[in-house]
PDB file of N, CA and C in Angstrom:
ATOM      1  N   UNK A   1     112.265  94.094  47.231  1.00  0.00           N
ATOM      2  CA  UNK A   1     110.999  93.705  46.631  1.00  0.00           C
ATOM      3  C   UNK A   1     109.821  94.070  47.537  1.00  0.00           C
ATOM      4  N   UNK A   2     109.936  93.979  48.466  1.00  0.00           N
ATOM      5  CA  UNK A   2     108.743  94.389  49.703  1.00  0.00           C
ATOM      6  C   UNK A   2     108.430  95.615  48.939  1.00  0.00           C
ATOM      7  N   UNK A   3     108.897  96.793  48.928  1.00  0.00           N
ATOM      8  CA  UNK A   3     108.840  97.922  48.604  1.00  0.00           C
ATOM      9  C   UNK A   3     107.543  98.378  47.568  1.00  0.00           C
ATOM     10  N   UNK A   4     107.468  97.111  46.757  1.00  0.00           N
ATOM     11  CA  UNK A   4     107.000  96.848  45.752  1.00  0.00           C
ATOM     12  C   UNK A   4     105.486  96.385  46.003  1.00  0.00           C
ATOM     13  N   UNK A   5     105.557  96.040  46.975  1.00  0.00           N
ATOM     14  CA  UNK A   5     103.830  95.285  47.473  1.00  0.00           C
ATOM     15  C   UNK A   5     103.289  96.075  48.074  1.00  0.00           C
ATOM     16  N   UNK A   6     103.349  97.590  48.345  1.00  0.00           N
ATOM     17  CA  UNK A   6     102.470  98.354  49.244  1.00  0.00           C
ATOM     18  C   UNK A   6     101.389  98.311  48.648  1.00  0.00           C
ATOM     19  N   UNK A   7      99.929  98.078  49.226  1.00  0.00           N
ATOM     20  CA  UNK A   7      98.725  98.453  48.312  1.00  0.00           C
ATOM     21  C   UNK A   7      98.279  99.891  49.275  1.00  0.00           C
ATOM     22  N   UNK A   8      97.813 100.658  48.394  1.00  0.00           N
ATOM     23  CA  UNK A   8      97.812 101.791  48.922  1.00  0.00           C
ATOM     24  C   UNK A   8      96.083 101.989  49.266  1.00  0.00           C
ATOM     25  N   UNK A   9      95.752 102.303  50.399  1.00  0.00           N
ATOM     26  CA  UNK A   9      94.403 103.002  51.089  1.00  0.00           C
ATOM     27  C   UNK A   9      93.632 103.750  50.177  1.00  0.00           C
ATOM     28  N   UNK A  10      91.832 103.408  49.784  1.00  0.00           N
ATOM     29  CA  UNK A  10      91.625 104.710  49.219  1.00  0.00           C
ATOM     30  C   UNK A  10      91.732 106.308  49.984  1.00  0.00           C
ATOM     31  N   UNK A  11      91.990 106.036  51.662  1.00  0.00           N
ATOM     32  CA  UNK A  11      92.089 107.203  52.152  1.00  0.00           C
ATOM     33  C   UNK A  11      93.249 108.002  51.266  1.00  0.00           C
ATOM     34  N   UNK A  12      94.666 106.923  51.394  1.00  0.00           N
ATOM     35  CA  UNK A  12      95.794 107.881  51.122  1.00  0.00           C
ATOM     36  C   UNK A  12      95.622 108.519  49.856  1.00  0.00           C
ATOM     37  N   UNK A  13      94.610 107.202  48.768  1.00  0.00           N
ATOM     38  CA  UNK A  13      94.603 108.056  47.254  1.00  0.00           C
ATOM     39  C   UNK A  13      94.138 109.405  47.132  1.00  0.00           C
ATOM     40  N   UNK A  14      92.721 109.729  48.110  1.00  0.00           N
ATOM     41  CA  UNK A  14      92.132 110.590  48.176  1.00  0.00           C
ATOM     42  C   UNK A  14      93.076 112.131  48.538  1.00  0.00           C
ATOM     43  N   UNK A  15      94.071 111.622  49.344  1.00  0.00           N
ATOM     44  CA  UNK A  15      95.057 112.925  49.555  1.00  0.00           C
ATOM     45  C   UNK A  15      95.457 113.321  48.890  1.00  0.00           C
ATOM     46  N   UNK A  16      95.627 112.773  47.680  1.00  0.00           N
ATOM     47  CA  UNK A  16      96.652 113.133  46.389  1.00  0.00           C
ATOM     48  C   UNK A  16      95.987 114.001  45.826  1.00  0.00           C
ATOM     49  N   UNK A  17      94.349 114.230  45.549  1.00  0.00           N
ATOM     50  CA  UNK A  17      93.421 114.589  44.831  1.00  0.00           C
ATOM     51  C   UNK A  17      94.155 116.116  44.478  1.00  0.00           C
ATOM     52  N   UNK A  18      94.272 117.158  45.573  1.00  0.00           N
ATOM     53  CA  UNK A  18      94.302 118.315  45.609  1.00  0.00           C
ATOM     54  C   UNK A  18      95.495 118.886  44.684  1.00  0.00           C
ATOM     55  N   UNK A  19      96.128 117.840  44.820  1.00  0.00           N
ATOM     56  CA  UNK A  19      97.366 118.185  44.137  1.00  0.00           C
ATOM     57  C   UNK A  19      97.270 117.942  42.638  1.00  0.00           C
ATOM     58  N   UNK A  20      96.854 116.835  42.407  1.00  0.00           N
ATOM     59  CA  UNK A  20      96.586 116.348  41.046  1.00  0.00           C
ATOM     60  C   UNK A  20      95.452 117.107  40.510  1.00  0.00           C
ATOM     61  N   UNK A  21      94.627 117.602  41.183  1.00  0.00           N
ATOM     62  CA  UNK A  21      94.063 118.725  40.164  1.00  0.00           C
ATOM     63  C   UNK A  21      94.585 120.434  39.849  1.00  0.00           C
ATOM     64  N   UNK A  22      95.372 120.751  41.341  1.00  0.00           N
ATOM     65  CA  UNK A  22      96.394 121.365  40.992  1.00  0.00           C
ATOM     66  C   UNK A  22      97.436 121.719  39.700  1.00  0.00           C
ATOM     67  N   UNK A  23      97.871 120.688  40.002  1.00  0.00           N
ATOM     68  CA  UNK A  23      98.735 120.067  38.631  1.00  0.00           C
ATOM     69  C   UNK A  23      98.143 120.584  37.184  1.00  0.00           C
ATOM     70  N   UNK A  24      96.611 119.736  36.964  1.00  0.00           N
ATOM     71  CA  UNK A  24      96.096 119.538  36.154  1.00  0.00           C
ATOM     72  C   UNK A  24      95.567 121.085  35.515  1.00  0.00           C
ATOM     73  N   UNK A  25      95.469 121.748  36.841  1.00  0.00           N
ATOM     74  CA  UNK A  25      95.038 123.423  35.761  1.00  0.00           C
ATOM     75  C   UNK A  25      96.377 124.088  35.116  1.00  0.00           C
ATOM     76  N   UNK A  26      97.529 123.086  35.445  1.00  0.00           N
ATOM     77  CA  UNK A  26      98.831 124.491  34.651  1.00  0.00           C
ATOM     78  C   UNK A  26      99.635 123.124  33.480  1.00  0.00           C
ATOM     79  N   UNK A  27      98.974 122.319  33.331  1.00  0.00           N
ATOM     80  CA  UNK A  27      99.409 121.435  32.224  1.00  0.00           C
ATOM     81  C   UNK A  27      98.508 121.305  31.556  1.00  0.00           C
ATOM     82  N   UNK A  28      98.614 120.808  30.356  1.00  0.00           N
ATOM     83  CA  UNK A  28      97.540 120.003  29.134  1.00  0.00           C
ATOM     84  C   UNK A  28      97.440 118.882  29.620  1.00  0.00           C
ATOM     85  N   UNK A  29      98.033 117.633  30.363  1.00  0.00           N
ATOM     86  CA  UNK A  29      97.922 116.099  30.644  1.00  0.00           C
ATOM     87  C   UNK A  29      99.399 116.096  31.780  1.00  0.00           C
ATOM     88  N   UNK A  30      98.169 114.843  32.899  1.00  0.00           N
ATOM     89  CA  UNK A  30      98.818 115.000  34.010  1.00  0.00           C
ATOM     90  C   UNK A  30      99.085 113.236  33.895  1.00  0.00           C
ATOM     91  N   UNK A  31     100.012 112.519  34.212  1.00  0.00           N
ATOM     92  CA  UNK A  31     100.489 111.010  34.424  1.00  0.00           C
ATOM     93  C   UNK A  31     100.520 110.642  35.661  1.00  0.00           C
ATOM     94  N   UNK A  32      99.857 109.670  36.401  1.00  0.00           N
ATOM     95  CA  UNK A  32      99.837 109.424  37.546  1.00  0.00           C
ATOM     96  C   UNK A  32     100.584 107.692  37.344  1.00  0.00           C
ATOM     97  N   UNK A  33     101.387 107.433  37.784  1.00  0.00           N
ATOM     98  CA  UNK A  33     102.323 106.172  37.955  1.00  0.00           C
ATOM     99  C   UNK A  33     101.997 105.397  39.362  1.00  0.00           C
ATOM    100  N   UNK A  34     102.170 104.198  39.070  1.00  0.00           N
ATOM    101  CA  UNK A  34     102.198 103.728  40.552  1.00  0.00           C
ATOM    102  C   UNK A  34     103.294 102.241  40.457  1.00  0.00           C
ATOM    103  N   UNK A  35     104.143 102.258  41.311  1.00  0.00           N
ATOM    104  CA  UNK A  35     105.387 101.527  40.884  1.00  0.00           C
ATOM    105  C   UNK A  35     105.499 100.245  42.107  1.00  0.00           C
ATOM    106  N   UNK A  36     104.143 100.383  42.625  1.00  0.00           N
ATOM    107  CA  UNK A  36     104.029  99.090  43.319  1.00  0.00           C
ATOM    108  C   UNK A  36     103.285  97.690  42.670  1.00  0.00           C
ATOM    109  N   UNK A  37     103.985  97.259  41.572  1.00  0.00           N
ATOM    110  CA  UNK A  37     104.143  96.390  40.842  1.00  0.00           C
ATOM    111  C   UNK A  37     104.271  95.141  41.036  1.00  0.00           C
ATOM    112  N   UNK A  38     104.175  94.360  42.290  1.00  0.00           N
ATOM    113  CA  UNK A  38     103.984  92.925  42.761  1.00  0.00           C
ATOM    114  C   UNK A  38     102.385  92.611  42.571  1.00  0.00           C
ATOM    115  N   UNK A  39     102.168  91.464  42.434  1.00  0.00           N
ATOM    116  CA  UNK A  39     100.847  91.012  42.176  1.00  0.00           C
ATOM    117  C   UNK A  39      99.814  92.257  41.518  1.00  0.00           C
ATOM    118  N   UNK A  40      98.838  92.423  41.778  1.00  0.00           N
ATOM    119  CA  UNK A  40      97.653  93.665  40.931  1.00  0.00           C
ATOM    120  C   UNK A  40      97.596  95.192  41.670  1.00  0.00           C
ATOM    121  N   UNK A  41      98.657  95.310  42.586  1.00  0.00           N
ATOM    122  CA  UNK A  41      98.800  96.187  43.320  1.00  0.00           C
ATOM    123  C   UNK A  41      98.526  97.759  42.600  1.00  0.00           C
ATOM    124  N   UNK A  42      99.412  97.595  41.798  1.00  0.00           N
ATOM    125  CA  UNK A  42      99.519  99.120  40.823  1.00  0.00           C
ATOM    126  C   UNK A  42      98.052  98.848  40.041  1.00  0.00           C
ATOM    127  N   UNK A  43      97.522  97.951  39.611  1.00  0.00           N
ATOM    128  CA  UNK A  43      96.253  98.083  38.545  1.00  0.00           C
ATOM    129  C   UNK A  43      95.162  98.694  39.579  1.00  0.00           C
ATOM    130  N   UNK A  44      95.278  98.114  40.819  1.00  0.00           N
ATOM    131  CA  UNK A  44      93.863  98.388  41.407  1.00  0.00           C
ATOM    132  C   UNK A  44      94.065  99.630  41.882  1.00  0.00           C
ATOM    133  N   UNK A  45      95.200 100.129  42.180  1.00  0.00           N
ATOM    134  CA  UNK A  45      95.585 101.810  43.152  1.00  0.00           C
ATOM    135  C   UNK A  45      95.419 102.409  41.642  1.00  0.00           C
ATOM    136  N   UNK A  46      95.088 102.305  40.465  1.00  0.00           N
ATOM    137  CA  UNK A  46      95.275 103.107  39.227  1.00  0.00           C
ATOM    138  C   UNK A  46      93.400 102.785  38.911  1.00  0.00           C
ATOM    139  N   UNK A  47      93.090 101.801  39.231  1.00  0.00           N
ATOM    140  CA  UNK A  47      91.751 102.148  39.254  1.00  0.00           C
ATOM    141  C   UNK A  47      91.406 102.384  39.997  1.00  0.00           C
ATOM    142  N   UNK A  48      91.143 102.811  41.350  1.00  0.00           N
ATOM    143  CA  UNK A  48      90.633 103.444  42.402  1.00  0.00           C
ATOM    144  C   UNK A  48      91.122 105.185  42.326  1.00  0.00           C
ATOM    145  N   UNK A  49      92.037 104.827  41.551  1.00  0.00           N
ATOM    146  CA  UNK A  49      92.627 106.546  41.558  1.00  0.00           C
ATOM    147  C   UNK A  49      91.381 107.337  40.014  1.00  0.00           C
ATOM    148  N   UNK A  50      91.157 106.221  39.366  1.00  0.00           N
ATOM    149  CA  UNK A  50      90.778 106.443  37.858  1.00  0.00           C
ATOM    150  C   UNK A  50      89.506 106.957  38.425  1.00  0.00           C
ATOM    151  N   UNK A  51      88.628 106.029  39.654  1.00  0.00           N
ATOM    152  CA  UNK A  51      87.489 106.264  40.084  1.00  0.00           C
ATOM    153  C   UNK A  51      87.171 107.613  40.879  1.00  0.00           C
ATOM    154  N   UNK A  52      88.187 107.912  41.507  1.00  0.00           N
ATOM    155  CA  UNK A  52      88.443 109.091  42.709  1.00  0.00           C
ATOM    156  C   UNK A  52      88.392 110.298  41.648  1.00  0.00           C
ATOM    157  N   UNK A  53      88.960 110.361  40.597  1.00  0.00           N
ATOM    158  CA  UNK A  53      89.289 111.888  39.609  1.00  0.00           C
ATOM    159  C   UNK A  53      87.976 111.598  38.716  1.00  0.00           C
ATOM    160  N   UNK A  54      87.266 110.427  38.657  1.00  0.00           N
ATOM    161  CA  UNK A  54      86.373 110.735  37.758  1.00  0.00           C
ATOM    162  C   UNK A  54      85.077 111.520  38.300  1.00  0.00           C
ATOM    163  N   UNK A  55      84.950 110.780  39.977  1.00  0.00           N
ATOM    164  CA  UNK A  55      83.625 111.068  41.098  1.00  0.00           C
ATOM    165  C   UNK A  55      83.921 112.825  40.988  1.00  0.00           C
ATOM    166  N   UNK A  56      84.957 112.984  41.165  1.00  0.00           N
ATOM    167  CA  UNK A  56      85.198 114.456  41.570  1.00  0.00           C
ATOM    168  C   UNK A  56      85.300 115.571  40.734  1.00  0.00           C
ATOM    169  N   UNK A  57      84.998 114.651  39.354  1.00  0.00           N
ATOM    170  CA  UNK A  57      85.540 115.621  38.147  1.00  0.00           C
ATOM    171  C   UNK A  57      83.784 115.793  37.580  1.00  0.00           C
ATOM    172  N   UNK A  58      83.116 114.865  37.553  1.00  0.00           N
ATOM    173  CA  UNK A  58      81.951 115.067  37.383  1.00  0.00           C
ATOM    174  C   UNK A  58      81.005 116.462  38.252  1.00  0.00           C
ATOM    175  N   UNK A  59      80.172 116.467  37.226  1.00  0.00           N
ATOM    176  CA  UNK A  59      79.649 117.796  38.207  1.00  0.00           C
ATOM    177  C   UNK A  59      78.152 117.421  38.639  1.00  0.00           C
ATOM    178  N   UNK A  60      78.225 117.837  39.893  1.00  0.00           N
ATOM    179  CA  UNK A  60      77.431 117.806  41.234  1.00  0.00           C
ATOM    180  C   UNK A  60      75.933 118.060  40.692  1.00  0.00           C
ATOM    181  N   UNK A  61      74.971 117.031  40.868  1.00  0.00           N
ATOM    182  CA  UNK A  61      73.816 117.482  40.837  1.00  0.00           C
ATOM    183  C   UNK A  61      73.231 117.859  42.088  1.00  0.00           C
ATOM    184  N   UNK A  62      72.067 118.713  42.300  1.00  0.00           N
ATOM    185  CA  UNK A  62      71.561 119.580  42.957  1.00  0.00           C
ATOM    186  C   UNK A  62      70.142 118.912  43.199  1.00  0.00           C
ATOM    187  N   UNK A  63      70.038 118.766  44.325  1.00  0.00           N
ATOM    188  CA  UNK A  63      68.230 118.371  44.791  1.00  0.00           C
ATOM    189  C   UNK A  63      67.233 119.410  45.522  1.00  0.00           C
TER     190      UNK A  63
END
């Protein structure tokens, strides 16, 4: 069960990025899971991840 309680860093989420957009140019829809499922663990690493692909997916304004 421990296994189950990691809450994960937004650093570490941020590593994933490269890959998951990777991913995302040779599929139609990409699933990101998170199976650390004790207390809100998986909801909040799935919204911080939701937040990370949205910041980055948006496009850059210019000053």
């Amino acid at each position: 069960e421990e296994r189950f309680r990691y809450d994960y860093r937004r650093a570490e989420l941020t590593e994933w990025l490269p890959r998951l957009h990777a991913l995302a140019e040779q599929v139609d829809e990409v699933h990101v899971l998170f199976n650390n499922c004790c207390g809100a663990a998986a909801v909040q690493a799935a919204e911080t991840m939701t937040g990370l692909l949205s910041a980055r997916s948006a496009p850059s304004s210019s000053r």
